[in-house]
Protein backbone atom coordinates (compact mmCIF):
# COMPACT_ATOMS: atom_id res chain seq x y z
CA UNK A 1 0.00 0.00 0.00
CA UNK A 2 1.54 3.45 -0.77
CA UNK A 3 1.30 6.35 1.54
CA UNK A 4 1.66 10.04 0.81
CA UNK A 5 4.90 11.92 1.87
CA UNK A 6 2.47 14.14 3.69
CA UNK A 7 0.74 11.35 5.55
CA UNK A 8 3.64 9.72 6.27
CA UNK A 9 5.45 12.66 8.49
CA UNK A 10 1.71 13.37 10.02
CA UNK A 11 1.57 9.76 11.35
CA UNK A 12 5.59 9.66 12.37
CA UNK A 13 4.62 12.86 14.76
CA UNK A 14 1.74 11.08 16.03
CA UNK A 15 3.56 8.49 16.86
CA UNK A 16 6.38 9.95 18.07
CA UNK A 17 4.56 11.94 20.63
CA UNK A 18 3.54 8.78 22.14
CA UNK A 19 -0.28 9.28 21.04
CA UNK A 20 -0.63 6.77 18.63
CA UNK A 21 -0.68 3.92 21.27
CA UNK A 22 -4.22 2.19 21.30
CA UNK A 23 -5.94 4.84 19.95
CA UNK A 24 -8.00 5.43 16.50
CA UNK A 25 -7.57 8.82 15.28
CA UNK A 26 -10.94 9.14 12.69
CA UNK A 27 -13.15 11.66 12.81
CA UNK A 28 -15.86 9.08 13.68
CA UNK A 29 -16.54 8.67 17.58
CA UNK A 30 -15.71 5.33 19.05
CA UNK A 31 -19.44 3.56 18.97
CA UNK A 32 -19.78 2.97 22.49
CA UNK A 33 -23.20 0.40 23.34
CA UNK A 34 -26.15 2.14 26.07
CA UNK A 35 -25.82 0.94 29.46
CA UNK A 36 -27.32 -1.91 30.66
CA UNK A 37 -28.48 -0.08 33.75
CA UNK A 38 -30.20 3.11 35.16
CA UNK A 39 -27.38 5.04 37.09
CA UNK A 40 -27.22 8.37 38.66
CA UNK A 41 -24.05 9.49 40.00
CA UNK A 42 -23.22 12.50 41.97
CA UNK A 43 -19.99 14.43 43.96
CA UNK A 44 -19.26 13.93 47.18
CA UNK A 45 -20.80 11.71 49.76
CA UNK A 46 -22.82 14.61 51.61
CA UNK A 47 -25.33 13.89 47.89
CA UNK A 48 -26.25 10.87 48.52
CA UNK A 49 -29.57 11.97 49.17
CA UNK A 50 -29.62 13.40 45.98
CA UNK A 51 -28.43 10.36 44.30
CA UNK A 52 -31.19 8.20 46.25
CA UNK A 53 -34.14 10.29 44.70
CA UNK A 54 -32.57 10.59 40.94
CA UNK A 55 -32.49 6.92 41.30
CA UNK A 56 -35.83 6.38 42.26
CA UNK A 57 -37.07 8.78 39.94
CA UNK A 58 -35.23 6.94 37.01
CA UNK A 59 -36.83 3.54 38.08
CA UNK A 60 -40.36 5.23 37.51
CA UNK A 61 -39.13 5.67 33.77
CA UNK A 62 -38.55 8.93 34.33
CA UNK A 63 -35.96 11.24 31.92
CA UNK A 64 -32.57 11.60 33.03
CA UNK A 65 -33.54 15.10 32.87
CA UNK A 66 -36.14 15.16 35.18
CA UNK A 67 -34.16 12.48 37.55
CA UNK A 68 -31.30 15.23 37.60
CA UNK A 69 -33.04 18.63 38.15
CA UNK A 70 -35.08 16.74 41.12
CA UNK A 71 -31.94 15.02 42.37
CA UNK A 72 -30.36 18.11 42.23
CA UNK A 73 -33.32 19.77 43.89
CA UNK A 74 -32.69 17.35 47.24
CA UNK A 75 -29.52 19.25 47.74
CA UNK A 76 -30.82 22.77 47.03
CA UNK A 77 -33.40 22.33 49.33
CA UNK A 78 -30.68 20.93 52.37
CA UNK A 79 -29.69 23.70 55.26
CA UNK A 80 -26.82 21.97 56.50
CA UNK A 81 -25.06 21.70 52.88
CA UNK A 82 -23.49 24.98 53.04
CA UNK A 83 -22.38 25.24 49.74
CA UNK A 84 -25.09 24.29 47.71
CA UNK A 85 -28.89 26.19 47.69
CA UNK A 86 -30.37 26.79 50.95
CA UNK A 87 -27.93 27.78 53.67
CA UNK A 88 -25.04 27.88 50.86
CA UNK A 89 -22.31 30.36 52.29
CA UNK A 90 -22.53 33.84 51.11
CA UNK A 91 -20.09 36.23 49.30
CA UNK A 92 -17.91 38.64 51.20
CA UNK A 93 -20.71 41.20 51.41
CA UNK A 94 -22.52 38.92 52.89
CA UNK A 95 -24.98 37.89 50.05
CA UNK A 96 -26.07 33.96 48.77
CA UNK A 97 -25.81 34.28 44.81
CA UNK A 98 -26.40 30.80 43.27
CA UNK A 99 -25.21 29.11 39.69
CA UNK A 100 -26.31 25.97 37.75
CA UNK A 101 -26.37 24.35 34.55
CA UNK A 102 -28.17 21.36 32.96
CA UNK A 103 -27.91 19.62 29.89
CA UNK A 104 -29.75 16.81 28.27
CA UNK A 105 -28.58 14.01 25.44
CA UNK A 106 -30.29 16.44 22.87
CA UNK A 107 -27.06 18.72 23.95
CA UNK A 108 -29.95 21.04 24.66
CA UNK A 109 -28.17 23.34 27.68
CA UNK A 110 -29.30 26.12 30.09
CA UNK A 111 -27.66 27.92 32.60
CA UNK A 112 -28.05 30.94 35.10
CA UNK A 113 -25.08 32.68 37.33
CA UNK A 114 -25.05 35.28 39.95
CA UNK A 115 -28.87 34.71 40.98
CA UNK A 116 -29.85 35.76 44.43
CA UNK A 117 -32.86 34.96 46.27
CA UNK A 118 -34.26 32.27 43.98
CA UNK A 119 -33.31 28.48 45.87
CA UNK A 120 -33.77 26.13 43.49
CA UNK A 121 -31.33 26.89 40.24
CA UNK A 122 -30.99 24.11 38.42
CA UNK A 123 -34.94 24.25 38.15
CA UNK A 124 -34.44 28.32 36.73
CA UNK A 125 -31.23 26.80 34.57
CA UNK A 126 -33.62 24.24 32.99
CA UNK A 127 -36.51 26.76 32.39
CA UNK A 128 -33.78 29.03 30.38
CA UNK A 129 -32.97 25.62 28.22
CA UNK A 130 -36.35 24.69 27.82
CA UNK A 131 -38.02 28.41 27.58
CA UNK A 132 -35.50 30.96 26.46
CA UNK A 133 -33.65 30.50 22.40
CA UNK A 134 -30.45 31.58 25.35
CA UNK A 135 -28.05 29.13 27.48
CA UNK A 136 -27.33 31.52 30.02
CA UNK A 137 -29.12 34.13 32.00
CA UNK A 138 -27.14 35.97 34.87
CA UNK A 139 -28.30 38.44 37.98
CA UNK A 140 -31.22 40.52 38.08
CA UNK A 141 -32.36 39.10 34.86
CA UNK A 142 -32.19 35.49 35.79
CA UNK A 143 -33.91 36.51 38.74
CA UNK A 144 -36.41 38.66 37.05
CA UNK A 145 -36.97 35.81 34.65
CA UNK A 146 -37.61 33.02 37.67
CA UNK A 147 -40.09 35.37 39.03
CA UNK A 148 -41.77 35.38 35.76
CA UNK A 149 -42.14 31.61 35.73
CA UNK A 150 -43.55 31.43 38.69
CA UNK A 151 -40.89 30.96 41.73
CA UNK A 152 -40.57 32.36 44.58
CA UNK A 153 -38.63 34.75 46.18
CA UNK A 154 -36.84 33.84 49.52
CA UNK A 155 -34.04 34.32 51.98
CA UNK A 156 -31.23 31.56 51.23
CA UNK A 157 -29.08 33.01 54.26
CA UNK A 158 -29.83 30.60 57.32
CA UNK A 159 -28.33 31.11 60.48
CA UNK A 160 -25.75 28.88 60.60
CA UNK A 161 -24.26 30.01 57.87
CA UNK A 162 -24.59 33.59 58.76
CA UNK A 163 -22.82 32.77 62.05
CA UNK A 164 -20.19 31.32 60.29
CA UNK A 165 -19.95 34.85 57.84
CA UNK A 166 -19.49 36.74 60.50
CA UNK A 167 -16.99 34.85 62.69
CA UNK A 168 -14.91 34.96 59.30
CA UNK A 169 -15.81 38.86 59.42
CA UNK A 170 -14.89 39.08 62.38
CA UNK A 171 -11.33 37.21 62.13
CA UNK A 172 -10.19 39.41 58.92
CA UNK A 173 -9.78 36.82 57.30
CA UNK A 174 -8.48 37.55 53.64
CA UNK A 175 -8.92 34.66 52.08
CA UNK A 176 -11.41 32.39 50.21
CA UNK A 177 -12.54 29.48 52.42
CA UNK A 178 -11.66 25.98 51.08
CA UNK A 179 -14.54 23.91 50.40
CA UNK A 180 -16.09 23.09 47.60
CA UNK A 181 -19.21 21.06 47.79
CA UNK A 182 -20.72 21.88 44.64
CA UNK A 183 -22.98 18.96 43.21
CA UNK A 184 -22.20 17.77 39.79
CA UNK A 185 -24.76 14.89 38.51
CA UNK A 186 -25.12 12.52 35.90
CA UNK A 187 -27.75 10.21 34.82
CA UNK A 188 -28.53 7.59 32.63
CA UNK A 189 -32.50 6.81 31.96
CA UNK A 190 -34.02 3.17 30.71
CA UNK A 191 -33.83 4.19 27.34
CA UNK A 192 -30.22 4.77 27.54
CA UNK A 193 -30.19 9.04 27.57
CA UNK A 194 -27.88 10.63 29.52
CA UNK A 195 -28.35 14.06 30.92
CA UNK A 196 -26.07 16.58 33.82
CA UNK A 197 -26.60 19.30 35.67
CA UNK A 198 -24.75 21.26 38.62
CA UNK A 199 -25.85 23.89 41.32
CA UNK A 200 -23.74 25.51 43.66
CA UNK A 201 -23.31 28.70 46.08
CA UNK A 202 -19.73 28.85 44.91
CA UNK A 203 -16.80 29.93 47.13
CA UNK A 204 -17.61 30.69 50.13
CA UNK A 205 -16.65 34.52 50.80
CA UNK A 206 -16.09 35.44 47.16
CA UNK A 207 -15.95 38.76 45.67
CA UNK A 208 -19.72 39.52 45.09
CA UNK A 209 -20.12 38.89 41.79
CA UNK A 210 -17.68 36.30 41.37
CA UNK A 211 -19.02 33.64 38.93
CA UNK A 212 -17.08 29.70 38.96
CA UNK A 213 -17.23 26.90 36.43
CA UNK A 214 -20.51 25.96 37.48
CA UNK A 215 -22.88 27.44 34.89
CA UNK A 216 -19.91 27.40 32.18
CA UNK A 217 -20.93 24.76 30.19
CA UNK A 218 -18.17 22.61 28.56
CA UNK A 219 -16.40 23.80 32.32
CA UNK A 220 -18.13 22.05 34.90
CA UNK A 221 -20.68 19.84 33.27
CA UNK A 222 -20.44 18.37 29.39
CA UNK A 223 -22.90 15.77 27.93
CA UNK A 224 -22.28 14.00 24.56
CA UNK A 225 -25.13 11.26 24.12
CA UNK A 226 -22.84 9.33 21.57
CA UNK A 227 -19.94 9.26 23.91
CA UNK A 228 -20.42 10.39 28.32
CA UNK A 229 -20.61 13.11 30.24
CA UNK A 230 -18.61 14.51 32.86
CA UNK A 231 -18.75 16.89 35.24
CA UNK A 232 -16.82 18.86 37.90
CA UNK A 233 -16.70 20.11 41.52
CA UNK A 234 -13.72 22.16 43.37
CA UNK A 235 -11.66 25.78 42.46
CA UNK A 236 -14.09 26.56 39.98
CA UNK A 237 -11.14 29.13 38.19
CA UNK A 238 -8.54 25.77 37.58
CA UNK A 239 -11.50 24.21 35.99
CA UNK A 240 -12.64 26.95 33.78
CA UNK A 241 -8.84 27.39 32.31
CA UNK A 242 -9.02 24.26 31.07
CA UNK A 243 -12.54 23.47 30.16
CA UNK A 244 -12.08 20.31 32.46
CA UNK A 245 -15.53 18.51 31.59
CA UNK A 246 -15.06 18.57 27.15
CA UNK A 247 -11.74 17.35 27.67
CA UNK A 248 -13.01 14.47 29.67
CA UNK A 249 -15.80 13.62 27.35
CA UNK A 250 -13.29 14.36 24.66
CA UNK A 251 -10.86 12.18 26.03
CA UNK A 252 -13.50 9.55 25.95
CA UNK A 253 -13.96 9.76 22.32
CA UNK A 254 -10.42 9.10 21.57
CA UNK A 255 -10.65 5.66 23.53
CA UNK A 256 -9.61 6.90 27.13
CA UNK A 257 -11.52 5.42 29.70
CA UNK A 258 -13.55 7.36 32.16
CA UNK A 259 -11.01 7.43 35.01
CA UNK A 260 -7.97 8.05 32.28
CA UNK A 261 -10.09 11.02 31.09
CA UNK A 262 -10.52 12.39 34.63
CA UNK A 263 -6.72 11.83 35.32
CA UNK A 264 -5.48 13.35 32.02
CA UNK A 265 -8.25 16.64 33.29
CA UNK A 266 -6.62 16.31 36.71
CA UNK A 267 -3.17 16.80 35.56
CA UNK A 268 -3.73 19.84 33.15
CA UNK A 269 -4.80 21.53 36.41
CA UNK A 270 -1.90 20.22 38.19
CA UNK A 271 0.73 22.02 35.82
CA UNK A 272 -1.29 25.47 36.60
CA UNK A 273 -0.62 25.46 40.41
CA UNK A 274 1.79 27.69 41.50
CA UNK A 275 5.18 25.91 44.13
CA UNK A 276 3.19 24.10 47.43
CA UNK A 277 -0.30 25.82 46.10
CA UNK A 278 -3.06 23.57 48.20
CA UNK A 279 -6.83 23.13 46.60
CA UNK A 280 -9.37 20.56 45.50
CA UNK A 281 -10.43 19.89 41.82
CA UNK A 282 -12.80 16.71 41.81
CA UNK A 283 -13.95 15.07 37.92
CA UNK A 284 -16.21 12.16 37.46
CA UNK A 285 -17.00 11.38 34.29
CA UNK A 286 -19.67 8.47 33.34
CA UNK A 287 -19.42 6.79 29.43
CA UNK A 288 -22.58 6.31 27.50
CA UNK A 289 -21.94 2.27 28.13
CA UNK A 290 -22.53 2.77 32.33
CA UNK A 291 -18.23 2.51 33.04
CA UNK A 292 -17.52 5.59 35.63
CA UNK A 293 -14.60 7.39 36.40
CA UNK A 294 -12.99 9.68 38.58
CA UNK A 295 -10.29 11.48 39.74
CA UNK A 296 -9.11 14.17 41.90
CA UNK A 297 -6.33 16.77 42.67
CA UNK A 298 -6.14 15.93 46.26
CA UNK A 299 -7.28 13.24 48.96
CA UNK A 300 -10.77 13.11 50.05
CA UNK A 301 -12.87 13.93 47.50
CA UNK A 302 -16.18 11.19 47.15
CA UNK A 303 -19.11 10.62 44.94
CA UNK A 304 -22.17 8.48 44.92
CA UNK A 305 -23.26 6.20 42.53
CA UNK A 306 -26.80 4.84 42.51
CA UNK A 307 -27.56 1.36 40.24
CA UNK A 308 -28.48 -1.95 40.17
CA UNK A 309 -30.76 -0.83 43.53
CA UNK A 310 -27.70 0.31 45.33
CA UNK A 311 -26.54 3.50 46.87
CA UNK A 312 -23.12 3.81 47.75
CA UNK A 313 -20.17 6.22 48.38
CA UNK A 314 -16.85 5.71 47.58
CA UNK A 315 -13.16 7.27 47.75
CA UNK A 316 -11.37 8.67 44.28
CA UNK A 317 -8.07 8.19 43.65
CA UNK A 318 -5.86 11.59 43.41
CA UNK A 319 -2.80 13.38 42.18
CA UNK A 320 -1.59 15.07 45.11
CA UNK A 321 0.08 12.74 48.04
């Protein structure tokens, strides 16, 4: 068989880069088959709630969609998760503002940033998808747009988590406290659709108007129905410089498996930190077969999985020793 001068160097640099090794470099996405099983998956173990009621939802027949906006919802609506929803810690002034996104296996995508006073976001960020010709709505207008479609207006601020404001207040403390809670879920229904959504109150103490990865889609949440999804929770900034959640699902297409997909994400971050810089990036990514994968920057970071009428946590494996 003769090859072209020109296709001969291009596949000698592939290969000498080392990325030629098991991998199929057509345009065509690797055909991966639909999972076998309903699964919801979620960060961190403090969701499992969340996980529990996507879960049931999906064994009703329900849409992945509708498993993760009410999933999602469980978390919104919890007082002692203080950085998602109700009783989420508020910005330096003081004040809860609230992101989300969702997306369904239509690639269909909505998202709202900024929003104060509303509780449940990932409800408003599927109205914009499913409403609005927009993806993203931000501030008064989100809010003004929520109000429109009938939710209410209420006081996220509980007193716990005012408490805890003002004892940072107090302290002069000028820094960013390190926590990141946010809930990233995926889903897969009975007939195989996958859909992803995250809320969050973002860091705690921010500069008000601060917005993270969380309503950035491609950032902290990316669905491809042919392929996975993936989605993200930690320093929203690392994963918005390196649009952590494509990658993953990218990754994925090329023939990575879930966890080498997070672990390749992981790593970009890595190389951005500066000399003995400390944080938490968390990835789990989910393929369109049911395989999951995770990874994280540093220790400690869990996720649920819900399937095969189990709900469990578990431990990812990290970078960072």
């Amino acid at each position: 068989m003769k090859i072209s001068r020109r296709n001969f160097v291009k596949t000698a640099a592939i290969a000498g880069s080392g990325l030629l090794i098991n991998h199929s470099f057509s345009n065509e996405a690797i055909a991966y088959p639909k999972s076998k099983n309903i699964i919801a998956v979620s960060t961190w173990e403090t969701t499992i709630k969340s996980t529990e009621k996507a879960y049931e939802l999906l064994k009703q027949n329900k849409t992945s969609l509708d498993a993760i906006e009410y999933g999602i919802r469980v978390a919104e609506d919890d007082p002692e998760n203080t950085t998602v929803g109700y009783g989420g810690a508020p910005d330096e002034d003081g004040i809860v503002t609230l992101d989300a996104s969702i997306m369904d296996w239509k690639s269909n995508a909505g998202s709202v940033a900024a929003v104060e006073n509303i509780k449940n976001v990932i409800s408003l960020a599927r109205l914009v998808m499913e409403k609005t010709k927009h993806v993203m709505l931000a501030g008064d207008g989100a809010k003004k747009f929520a109000l429109e479609n009938g939710m209410k207006e209420e006081n996220l601020l509980t007193e716990k988590s005012k408490q805890n404001y003002l004892e940072w207040k107090s302290k002069n403390i000028n820094q960013n406290r390190i926590d990141h809670d946010t809930i990233g879920m995926l889903a897969i229904d009975s007939n195989g659709n996958m859909s992803g959504g995250v809320s969050t109150s973002g860091l705690a103490y921010k500069i008000h108007g601060r917005v993270g990865d969380s309503p950035i889609i491609g950032a902290a949440l990316f669905v491809d129905n042919e392929i996975g999804g993936a989605v993200a929770t930690g320093l929203g900034e690392l994963v918005m410089r390196t649009c952590g959640a494509f990658l993953i699902v990218e990754k994925m297409r090329e023939g990575y498996s879930p966890e080498q997909a997070c672990k390749i994400a992981t790593e970009r971050i890595r190389k951005l930190l500066k000399k003995n810089e400390t944080t938490q990036v968390g990835y789990i990514a989910l393929r369109k077969d049911g395989k999951i994968g995770t990874y994280s920057l540093s220790p400690n970071f869990t996720y649920c999985v819900a399937s095969n009428n189990k709900n469990e946590s578990y431990k990812s494996k990290f970078l960072i020793k």
